[in-house]
N, C-alpha and C. Protein backbone atom coordinates (compact mmCIF):
# COMPACT_ATOMS: atom_id res chain seq x y z
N UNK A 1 4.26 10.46 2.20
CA UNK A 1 3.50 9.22 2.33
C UNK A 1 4.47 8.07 2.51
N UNK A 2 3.97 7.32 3.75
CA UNK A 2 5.08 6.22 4.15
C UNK A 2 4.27 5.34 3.30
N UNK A 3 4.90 3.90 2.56
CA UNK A 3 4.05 2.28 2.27
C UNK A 3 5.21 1.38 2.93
N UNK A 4 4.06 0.69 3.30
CA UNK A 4 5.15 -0.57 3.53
C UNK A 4 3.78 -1.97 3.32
N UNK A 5 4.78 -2.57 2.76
CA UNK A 5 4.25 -3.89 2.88
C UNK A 5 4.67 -4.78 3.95
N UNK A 6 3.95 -5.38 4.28
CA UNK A 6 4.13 -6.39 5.87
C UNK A 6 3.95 -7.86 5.32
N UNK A 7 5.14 -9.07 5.61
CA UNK A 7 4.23 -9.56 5.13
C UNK A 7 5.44 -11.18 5.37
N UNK A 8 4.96 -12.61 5.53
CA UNK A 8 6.48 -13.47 5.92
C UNK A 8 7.02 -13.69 4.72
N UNK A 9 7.45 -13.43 3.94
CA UNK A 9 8.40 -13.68 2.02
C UNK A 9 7.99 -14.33 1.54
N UNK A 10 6.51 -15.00 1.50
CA UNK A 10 5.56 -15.48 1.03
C UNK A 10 5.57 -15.07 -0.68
N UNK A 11 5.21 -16.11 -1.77
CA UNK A 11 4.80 -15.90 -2.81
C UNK A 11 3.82 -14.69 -3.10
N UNK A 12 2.35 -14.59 -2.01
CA UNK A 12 1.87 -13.82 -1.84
C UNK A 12 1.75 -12.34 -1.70
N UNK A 13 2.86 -12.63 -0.69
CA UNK A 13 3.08 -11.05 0.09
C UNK A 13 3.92 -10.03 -1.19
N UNK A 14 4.91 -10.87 -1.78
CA UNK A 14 6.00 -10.30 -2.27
C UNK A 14 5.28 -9.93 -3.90
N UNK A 15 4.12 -10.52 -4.13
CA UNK A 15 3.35 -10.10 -4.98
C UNK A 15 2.58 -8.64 -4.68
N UNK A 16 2.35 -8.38 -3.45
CA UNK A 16 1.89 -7.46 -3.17
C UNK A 16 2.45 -5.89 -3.14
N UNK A 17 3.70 -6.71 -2.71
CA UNK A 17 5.04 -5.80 -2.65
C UNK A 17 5.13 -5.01 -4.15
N UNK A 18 5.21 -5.98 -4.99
CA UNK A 18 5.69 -5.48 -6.47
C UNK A 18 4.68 -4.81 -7.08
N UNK A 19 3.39 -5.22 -6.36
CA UNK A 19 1.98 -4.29 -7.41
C UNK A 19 1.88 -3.27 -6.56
N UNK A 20 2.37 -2.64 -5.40
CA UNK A 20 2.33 -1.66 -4.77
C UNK A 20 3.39 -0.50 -5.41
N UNK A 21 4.46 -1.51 -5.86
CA UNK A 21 5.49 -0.59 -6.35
C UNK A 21 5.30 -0.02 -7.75
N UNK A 22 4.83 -1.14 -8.41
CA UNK A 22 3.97 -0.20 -9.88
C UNK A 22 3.06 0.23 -9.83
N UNK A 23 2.04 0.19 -8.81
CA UNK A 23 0.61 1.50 -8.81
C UNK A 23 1.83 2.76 -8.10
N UNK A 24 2.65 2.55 -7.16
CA UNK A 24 2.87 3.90 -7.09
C UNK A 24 3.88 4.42 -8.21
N UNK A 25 4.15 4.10 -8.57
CA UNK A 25 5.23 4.23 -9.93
C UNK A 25 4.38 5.02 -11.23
N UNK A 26 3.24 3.87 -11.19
CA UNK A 26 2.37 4.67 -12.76
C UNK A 26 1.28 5.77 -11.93
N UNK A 27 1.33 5.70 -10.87
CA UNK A 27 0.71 7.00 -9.90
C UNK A 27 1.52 8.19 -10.07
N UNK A 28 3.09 8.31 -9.78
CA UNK A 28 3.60 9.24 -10.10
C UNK A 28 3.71 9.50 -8.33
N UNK A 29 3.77 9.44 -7.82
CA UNK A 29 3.59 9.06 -6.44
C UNK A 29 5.09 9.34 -5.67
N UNK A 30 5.38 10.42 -4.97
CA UNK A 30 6.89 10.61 -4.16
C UNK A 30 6.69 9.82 -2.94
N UNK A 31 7.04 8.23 -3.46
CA UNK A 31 6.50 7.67 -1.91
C UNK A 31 7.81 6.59 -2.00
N UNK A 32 8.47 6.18 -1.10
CA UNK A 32 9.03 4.53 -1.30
C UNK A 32 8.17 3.47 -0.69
N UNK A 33 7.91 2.32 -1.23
CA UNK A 33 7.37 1.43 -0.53
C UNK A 33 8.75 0.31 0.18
N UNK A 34 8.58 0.10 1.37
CA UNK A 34 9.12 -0.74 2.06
C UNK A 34 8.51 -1.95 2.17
N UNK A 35 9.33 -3.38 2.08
CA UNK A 35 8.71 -4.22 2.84
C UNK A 35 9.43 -4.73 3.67
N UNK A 36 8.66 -5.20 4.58
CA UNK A 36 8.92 -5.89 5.94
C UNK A 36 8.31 -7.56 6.39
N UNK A 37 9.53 -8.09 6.59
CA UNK A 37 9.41 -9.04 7.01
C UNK A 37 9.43 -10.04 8.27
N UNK A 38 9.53 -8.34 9.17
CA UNK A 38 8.99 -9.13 10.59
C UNK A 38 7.59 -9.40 11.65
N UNK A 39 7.63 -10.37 11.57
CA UNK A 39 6.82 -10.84 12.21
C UNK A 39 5.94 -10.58 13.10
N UNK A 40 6.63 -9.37 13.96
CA UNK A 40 6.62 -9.12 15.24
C UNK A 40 6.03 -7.57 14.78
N UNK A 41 6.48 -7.10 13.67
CA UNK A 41 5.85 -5.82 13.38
C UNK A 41 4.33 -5.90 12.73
N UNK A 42 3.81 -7.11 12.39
CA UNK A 42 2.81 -6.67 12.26
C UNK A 42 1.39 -7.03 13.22
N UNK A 43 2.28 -7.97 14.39
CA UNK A 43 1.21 -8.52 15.47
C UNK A 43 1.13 -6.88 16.21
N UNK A 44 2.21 -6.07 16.21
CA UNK A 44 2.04 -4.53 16.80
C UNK A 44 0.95 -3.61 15.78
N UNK A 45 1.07 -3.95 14.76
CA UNK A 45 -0.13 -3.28 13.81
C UNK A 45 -1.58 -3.76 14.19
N UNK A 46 -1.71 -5.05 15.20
CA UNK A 46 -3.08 -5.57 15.65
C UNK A 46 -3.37 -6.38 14.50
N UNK A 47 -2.93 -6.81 13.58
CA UNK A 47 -3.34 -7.75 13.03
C UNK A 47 -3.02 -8.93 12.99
N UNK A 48 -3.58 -10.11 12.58
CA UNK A 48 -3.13 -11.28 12.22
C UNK A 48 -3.15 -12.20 11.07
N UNK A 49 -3.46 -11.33 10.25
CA UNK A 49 -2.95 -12.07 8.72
C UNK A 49 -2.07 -11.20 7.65
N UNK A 50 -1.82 -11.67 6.66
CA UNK A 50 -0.65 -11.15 6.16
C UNK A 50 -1.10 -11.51 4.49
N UNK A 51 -1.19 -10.51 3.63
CA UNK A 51 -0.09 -9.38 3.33
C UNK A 51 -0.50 -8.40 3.79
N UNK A 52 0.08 -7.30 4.69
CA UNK A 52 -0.97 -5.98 5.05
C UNK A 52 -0.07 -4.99 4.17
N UNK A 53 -0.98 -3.97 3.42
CA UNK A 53 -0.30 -2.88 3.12
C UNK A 53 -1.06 -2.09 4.17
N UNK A 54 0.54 -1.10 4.54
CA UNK A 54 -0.20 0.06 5.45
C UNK A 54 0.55 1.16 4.47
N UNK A 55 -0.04 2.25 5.14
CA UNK A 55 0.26 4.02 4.76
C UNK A 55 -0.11 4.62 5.88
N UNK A 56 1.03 5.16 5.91
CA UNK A 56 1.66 6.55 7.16
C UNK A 56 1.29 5.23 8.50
N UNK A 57 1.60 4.50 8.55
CA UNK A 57 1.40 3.53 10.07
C UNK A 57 -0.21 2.90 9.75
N UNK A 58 -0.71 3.04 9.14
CA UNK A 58 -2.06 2.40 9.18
C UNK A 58 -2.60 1.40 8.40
N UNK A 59 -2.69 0.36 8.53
CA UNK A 59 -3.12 -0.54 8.26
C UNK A 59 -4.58 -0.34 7.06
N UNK A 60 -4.42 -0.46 5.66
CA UNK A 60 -5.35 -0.11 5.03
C UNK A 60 -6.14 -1.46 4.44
N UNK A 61 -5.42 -2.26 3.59
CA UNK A 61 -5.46 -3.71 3.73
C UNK A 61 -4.48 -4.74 3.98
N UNK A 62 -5.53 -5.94 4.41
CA UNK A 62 -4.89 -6.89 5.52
C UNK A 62 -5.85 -8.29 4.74
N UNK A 63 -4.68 -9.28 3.90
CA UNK A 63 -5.06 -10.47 3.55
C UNK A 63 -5.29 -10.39 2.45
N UNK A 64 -4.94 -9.97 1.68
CA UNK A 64 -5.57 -10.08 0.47
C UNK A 64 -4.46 -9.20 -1.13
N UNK A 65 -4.57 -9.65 -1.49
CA UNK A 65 -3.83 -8.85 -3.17
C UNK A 65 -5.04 -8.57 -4.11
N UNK A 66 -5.29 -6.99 -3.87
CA UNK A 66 -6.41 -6.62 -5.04
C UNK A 66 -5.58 -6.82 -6.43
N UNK A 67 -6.14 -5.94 -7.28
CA UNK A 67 -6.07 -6.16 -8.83
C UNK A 67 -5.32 -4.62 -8.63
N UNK A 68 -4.79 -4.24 -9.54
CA UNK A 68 -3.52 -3.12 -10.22
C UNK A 68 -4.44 -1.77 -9.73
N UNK A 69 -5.40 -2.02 -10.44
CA UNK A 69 -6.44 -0.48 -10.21
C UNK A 69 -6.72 -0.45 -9.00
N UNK A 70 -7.42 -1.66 -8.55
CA UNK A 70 -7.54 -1.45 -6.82
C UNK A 70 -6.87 -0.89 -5.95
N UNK A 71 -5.62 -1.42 -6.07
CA UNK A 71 -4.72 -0.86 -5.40
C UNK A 71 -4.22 0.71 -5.57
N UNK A 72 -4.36 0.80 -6.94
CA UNK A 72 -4.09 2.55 -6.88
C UNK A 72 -4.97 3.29 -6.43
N UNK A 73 -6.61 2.71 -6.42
CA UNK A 73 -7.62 3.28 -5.65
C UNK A 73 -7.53 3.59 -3.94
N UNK A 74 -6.60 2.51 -3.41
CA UNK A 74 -6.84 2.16 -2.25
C UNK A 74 -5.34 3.36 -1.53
N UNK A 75 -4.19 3.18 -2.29
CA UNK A 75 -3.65 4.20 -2.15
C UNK A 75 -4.03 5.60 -2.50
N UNK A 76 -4.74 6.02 -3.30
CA UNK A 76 -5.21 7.31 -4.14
C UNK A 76 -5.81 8.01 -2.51
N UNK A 77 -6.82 7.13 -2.55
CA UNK A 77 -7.63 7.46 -1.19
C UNK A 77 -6.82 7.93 0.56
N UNK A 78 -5.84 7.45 0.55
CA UNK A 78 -5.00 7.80 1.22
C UNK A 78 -3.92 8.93 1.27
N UNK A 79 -3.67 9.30 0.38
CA UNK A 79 -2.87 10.36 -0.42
C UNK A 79 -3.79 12.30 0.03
N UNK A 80 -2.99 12.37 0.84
CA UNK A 80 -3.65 13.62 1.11
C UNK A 80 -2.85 14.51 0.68
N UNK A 81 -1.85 14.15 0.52
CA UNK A 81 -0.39 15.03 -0.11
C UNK A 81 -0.19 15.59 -1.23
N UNK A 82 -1.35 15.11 -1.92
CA UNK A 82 -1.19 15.19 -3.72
C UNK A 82 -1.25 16.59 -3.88
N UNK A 83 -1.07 16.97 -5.06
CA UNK A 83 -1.26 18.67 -4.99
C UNK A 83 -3.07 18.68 -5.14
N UNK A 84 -3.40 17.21 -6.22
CA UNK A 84 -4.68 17.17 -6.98
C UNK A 84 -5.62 16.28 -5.70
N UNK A 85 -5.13 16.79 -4.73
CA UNK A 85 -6.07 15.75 -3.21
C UNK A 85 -7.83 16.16 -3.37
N UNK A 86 -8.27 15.26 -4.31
CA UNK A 86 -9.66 15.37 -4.24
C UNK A 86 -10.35 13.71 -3.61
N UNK A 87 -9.94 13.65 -2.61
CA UNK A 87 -9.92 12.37 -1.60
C UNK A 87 -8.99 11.12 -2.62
N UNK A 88 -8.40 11.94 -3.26
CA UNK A 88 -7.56 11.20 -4.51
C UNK A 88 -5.97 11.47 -4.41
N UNK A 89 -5.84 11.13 -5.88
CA UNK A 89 -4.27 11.62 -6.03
C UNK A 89 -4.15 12.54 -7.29
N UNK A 90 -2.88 12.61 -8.05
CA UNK A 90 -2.21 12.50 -8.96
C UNK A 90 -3.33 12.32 -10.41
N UNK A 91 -4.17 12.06 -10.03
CA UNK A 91 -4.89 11.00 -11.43
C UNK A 91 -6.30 12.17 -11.17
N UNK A 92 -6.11 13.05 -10.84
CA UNK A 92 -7.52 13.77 -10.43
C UNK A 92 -8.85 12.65 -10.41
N UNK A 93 -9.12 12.09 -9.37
CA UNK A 93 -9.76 11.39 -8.89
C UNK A 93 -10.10 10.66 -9.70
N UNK A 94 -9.37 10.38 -11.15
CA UNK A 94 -10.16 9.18 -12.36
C UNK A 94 -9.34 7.52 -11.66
N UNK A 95 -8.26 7.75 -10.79
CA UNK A 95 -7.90 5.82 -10.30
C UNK A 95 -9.02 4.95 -9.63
């Protein structure tokens, strides 16, 4: 599982950055999250606002910083890799 955060070094973005890195952290999660701060990479993702988290190239959310759980939901759901992949992760579908 690729993450990356997209996003211009915004107060915002870099908030997003860090709650991505502790949902995958207390997920248990073999993932690194990256962030990125060009510009140009995320007008190629088709979007136009920012913070986007993507996984594996895809754009999952765009504008916004959920709450801690959200976000492990929003990754969980993406996670096909897990051993416990019940459209989940790691957390047998309780995130």
């Amino acid at each position: 599982m690729k993450i990356q955060v997209l996003g211009s070094g915004c107060p915002t973005c870099k908030k997003l950055f860090e709650l991505t890195k502790q949902a995958v952290s207390e997920l248990k999660l073999k993932a690194e999250v990256e962030y990125i701060t060009d510009i140009q990479k995320i007008i190629e993702m088709g979007v136009m606002s920012s913070p986007v988290l993507a996984i594996d190239g895809k754009a999952v959310l765009v504008g916004q910083v959920p709450d801690l759980e959200k976000l492990k939901e929003v990754i969980c759901s993406q996670d096909s890799t897990s051993d416990n992949f019940i459209g989940g992760c790691s957390c047998g579908g309780k995130c």
